[in-house]
Protein backbone atom coordinates (compact mmCIF):
# COMPACT_ATOMS: atom_id res chain seq x y z
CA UNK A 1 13.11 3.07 30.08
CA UNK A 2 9.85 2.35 29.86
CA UNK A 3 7.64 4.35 31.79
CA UNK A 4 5.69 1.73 34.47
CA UNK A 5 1.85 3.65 36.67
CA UNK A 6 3.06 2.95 40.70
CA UNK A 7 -0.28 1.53 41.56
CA UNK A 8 -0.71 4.03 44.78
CA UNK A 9 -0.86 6.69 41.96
CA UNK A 10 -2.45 5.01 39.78
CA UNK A 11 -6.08 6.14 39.99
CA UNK A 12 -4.81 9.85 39.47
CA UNK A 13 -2.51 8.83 36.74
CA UNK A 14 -5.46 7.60 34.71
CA UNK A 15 -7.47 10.23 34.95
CA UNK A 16 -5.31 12.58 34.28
CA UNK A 17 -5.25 13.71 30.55
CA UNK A 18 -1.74 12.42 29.80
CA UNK A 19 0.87 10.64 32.36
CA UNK A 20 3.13 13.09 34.58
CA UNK A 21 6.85 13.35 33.62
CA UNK A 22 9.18 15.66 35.02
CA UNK A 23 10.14 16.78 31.12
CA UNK A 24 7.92 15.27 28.74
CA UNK A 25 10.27 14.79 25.41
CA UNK A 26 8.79 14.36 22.67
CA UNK A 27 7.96 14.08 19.21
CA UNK A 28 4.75 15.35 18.10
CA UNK A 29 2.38 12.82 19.67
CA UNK A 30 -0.46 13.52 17.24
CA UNK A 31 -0.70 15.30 13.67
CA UNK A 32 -4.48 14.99 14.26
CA UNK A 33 -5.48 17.77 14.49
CA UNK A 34 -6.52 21.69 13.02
CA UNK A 35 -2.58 21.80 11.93
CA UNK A 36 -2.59 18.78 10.15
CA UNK A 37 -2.19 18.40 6.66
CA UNK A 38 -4.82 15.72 7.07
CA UNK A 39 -8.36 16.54 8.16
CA UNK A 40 -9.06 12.77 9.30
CA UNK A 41 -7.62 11.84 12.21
CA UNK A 42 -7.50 8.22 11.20
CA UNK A 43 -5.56 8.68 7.49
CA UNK A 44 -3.08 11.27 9.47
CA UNK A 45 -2.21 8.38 12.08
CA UNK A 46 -1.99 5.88 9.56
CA UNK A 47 0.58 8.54 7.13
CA UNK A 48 2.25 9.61 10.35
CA UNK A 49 6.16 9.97 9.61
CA UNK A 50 7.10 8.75 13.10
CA UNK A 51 5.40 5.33 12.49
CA UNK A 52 7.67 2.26 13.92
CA UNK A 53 9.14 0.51 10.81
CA UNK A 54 7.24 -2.72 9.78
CA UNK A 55 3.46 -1.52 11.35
CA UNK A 56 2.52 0.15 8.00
CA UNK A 57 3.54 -3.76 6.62
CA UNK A 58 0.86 -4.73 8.93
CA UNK A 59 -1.91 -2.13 7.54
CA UNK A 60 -2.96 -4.76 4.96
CA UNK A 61 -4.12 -7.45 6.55
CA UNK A 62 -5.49 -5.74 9.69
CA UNK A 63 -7.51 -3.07 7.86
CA UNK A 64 -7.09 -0.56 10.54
CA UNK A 65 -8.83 2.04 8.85
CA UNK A 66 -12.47 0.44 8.76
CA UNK A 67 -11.59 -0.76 12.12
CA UNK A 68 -10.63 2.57 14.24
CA UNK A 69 -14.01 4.18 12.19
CA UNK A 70 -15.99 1.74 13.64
CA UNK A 71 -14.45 2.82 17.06
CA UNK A 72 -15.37 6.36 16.79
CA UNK A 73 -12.48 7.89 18.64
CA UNK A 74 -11.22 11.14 18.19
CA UNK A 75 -9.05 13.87 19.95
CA UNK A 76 -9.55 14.58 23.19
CA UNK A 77 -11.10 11.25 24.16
CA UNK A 78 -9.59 8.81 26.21
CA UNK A 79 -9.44 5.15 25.01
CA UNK A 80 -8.21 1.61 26.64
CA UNK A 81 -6.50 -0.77 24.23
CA UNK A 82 -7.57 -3.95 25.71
CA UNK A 83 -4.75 -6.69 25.74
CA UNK A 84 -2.84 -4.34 23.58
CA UNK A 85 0.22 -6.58 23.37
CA UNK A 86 2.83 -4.55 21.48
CA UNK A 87 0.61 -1.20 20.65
CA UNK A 88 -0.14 -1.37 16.82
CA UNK A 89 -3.29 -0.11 17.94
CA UNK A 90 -2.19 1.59 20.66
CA UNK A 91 0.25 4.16 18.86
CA UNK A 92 -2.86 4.89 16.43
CA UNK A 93 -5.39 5.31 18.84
CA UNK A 94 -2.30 7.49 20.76
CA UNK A 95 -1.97 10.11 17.27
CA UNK A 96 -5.78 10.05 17.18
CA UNK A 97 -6.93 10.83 20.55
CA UNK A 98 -3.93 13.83 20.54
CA UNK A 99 -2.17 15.46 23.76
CA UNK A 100 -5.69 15.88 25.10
CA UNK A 101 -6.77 12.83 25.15
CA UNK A 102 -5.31 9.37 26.90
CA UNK A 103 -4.52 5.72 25.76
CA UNK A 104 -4.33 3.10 28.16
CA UNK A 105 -2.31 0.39 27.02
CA UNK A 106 -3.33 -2.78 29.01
CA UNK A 107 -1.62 -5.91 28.99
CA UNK A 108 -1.66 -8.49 31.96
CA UNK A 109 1.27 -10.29 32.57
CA UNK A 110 1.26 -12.65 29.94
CA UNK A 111 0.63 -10.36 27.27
CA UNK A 112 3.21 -8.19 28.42
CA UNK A 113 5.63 -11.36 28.38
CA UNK A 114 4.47 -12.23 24.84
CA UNK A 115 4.93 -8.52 23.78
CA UNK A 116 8.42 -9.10 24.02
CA UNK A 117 10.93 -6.08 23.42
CA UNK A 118 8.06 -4.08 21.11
CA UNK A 119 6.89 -2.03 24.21
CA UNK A 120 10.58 -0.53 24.80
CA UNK A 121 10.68 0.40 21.63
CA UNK A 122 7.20 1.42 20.94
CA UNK A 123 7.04 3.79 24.28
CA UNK A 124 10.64 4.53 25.23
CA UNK A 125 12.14 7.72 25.59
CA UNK A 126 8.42 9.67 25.92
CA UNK A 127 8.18 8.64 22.45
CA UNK A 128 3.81 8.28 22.62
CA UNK A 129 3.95 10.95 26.05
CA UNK A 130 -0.35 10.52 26.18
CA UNK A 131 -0.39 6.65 26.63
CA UNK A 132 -0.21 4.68 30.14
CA UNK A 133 1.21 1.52 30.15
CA UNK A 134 -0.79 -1.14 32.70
CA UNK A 135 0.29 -4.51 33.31
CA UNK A 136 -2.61 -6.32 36.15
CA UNK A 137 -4.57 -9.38 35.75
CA UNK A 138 -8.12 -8.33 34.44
CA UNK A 139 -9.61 -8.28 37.87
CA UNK A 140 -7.53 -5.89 39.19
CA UNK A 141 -7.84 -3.72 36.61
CA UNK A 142 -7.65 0.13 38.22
CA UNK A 143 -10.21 2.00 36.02
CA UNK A 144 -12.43 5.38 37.30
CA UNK A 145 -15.94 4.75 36.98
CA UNK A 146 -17.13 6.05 34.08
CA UNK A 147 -13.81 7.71 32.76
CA UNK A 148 -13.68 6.10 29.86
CA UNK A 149 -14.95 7.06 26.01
CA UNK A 150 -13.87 3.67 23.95
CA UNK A 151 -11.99 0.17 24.38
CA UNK A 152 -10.90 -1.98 21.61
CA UNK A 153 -10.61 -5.57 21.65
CA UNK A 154 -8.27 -6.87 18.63
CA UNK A 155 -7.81 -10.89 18.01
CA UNK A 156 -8.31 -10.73 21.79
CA UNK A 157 -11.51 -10.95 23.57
CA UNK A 158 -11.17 -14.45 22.91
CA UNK A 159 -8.18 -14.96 25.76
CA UNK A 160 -10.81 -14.23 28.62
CA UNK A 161 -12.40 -17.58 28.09
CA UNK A 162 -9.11 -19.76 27.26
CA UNK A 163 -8.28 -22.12 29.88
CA UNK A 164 -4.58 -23.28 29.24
CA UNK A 165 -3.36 -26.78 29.87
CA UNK A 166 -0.18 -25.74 29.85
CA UNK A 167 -0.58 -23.30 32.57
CA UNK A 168 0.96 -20.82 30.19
CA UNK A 169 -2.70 -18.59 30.69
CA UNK A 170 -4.65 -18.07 33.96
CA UNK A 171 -7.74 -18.51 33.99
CA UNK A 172 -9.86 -15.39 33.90
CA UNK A 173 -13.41 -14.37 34.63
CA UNK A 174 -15.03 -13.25 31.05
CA UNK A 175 -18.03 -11.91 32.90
CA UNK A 176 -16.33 -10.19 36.41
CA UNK A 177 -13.75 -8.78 33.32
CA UNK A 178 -16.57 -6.79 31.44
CA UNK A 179 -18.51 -5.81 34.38
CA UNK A 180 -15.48 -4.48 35.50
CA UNK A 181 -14.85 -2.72 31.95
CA UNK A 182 -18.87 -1.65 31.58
CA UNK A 183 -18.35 0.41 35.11
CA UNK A 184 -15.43 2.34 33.28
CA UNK A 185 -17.19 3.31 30.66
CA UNK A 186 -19.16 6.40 29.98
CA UNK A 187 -22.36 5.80 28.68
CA UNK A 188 -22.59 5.89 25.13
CA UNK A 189 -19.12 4.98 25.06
CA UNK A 190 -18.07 2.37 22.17
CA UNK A 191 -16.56 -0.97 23.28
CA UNK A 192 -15.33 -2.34 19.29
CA UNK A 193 -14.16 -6.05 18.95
CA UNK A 194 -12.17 -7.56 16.66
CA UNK A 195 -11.84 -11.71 16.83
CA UNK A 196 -11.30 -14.81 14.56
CA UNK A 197 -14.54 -16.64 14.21
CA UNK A 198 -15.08 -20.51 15.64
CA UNK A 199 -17.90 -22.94 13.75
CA UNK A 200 -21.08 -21.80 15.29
CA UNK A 201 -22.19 -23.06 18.42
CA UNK A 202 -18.85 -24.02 19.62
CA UNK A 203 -17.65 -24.18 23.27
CA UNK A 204 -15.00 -21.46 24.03
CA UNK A 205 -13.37 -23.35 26.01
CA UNK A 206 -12.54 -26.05 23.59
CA UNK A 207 -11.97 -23.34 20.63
CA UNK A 208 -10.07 -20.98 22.02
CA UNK A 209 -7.39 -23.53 23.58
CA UNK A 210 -7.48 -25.43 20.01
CA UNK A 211 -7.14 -22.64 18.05
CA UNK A 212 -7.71 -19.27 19.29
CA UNK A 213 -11.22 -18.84 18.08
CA UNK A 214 -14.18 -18.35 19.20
CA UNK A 215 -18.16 -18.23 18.06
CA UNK A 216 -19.42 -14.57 17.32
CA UNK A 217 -22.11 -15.22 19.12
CA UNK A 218 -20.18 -15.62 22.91
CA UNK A 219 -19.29 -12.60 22.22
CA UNK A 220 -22.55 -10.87 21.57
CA UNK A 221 -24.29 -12.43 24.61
CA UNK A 222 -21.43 -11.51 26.77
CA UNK A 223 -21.32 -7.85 26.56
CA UNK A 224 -24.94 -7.75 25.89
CA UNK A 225 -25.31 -9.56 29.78
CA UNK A 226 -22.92 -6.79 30.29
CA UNK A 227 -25.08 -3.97 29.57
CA UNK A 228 -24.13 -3.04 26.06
CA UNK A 229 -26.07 -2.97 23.17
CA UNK A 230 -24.21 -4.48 19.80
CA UNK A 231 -25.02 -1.54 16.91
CA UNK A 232 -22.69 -3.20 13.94
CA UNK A 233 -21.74 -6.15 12.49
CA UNK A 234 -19.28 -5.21 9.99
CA UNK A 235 -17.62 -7.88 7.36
CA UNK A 236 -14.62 -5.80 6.46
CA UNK A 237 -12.30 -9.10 7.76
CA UNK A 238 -14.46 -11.79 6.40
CA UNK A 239 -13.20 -14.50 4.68
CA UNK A 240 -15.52 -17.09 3.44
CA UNK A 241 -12.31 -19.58 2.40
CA UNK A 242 -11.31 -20.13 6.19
CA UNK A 243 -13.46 -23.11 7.37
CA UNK A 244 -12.72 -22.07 10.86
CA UNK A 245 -10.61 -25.82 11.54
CA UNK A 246 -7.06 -24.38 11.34
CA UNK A 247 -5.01 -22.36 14.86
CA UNK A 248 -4.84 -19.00 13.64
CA UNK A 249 -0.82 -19.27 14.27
CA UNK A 250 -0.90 -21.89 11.19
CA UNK A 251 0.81 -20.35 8.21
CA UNK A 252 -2.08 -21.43 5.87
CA UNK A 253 -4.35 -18.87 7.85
CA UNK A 254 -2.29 -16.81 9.32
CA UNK A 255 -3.03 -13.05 8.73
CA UNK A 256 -6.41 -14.31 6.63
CA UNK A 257 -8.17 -15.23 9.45
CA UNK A 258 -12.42 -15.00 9.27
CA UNK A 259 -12.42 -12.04 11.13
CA UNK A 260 -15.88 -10.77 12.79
CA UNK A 261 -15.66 -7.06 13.49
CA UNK A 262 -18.52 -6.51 16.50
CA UNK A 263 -19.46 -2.78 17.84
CA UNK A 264 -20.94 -1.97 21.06
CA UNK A 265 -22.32 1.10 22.69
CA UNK A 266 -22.76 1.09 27.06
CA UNK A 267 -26.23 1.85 27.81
């Protein structure tokens, strides 16, 4: 069963150091740290034995590595996987972070819908015993002020700005959705985003319903009106061939994306 935050308790359930259970069982939810035969907490979640089949498939194309360095975190800390959809990330950040530290993993109810099964198996049973699951739209998101030492963004900032035809997506507040995130954070704390790049200068709302892109630069002048400063810019998911025309779902591009990999720090 997967293991839901009442929203009464919620506010103590996030900032507590891991979610209350009445017998936490559990595999070892971090080889991270002194014990570990790795010293990195990054290479011992990505060599973790316990990894769900098929996410080390994934390693490849998502360059986790250069990503989750970027993001700084490390045990003890406690770390909100933005629109984590099934928890690649999540379950990383989850052996990284340790049984001291705390994962949110956020979806809103269309993420969660699109997650399909993957959460069951990703969290049943008190398999990853530090991470909270939250599914809320973005404005109602529950966080303590200042509780929070990271949040990731991967091939999803973009989703705050899409305004569905279908009705499939509701419409959500880009700016009300970081101020709300900027509050949580501690300062100093790194906000890393991961997206696949628009042509320059193009609207978001166009882009991201076309194609699920969007211009590098929405992105920088939204969480710099937001209060954080952008600190690196790295290229580690560039790729010059993608001409930025084709969805991101298209099997040309899929997995190759242009990827821009943006880091911020709350001031």
């Amino acid at each position: 069963m997967l293991r839901w935050i009442p929203l009464l308790v919620l506010g103590f359930c996030l900032s507590a150091c891991t979610e209350p259970t009445d017998a936490p069982a559990v595999s070892t939810p971090a080889q991270t740290d002194s014990d570990s035969p790795h010293g990195d907490p990054i290479e011992a979640a990505l060599s973790h034995a316990e990894r769900l089949a098929g996410d080390a498939a994934e390693d490849e194309w998502r360059k986790p590595a250069e990503v989750l360095r970027l993001l700084d975190a490390r045990p003890g800390m406690k770390v909100i996987d933005y629109f984590a959809g099934g928890g690649y990330y999540t379950e990383l950040l989850s052996r990284i972070v340790g049984p001291q530290g705390q994962v949110i993993a956020y979806n809103n109810p269309p993420y969660q819908k699109f997650a399909g099964e993957k959460p069951e198996e990703r969290y049943g049973d008190e398999r990853l015993p530090n991470v909270a699951q939250l599914t809320i739209a973005p404005e109602d998101l529950p966080l303590e002020p200042e509780s929070l030492d990271a949040a990731l963004f991967v091939n999803s900032y973009h989703d705050l700005h899409w305004r569905s035809k279908d009705g499939s997506w509701p419409d959500t507040d880009p700016e009300g959705a970081l101020a709300k995130l900027a509050e949580a954070m501690k300062p100093g704390a790194t906000v890393v985003v991961v997206d696949h790049v628009a042509q320059a200068e193009s609207d978001p709302a166009v882009s991201v319903d076309a194609l699920h892109r969007i211009d590098p630069d929405v992105i920088k002048r939204d969480f710099a009106a937001a209060g954080f400063e952008l600190v690196t810019e790295s290229t580690a998911l560039r790729n010059s061939e993608d001409d930025h025309t084709l969805l991101v779902f298209d099997p040309k591009i899929r997995h190759q994306t242009d990827r821009v990999i943006l880091k911020f720090v709350k001031r």
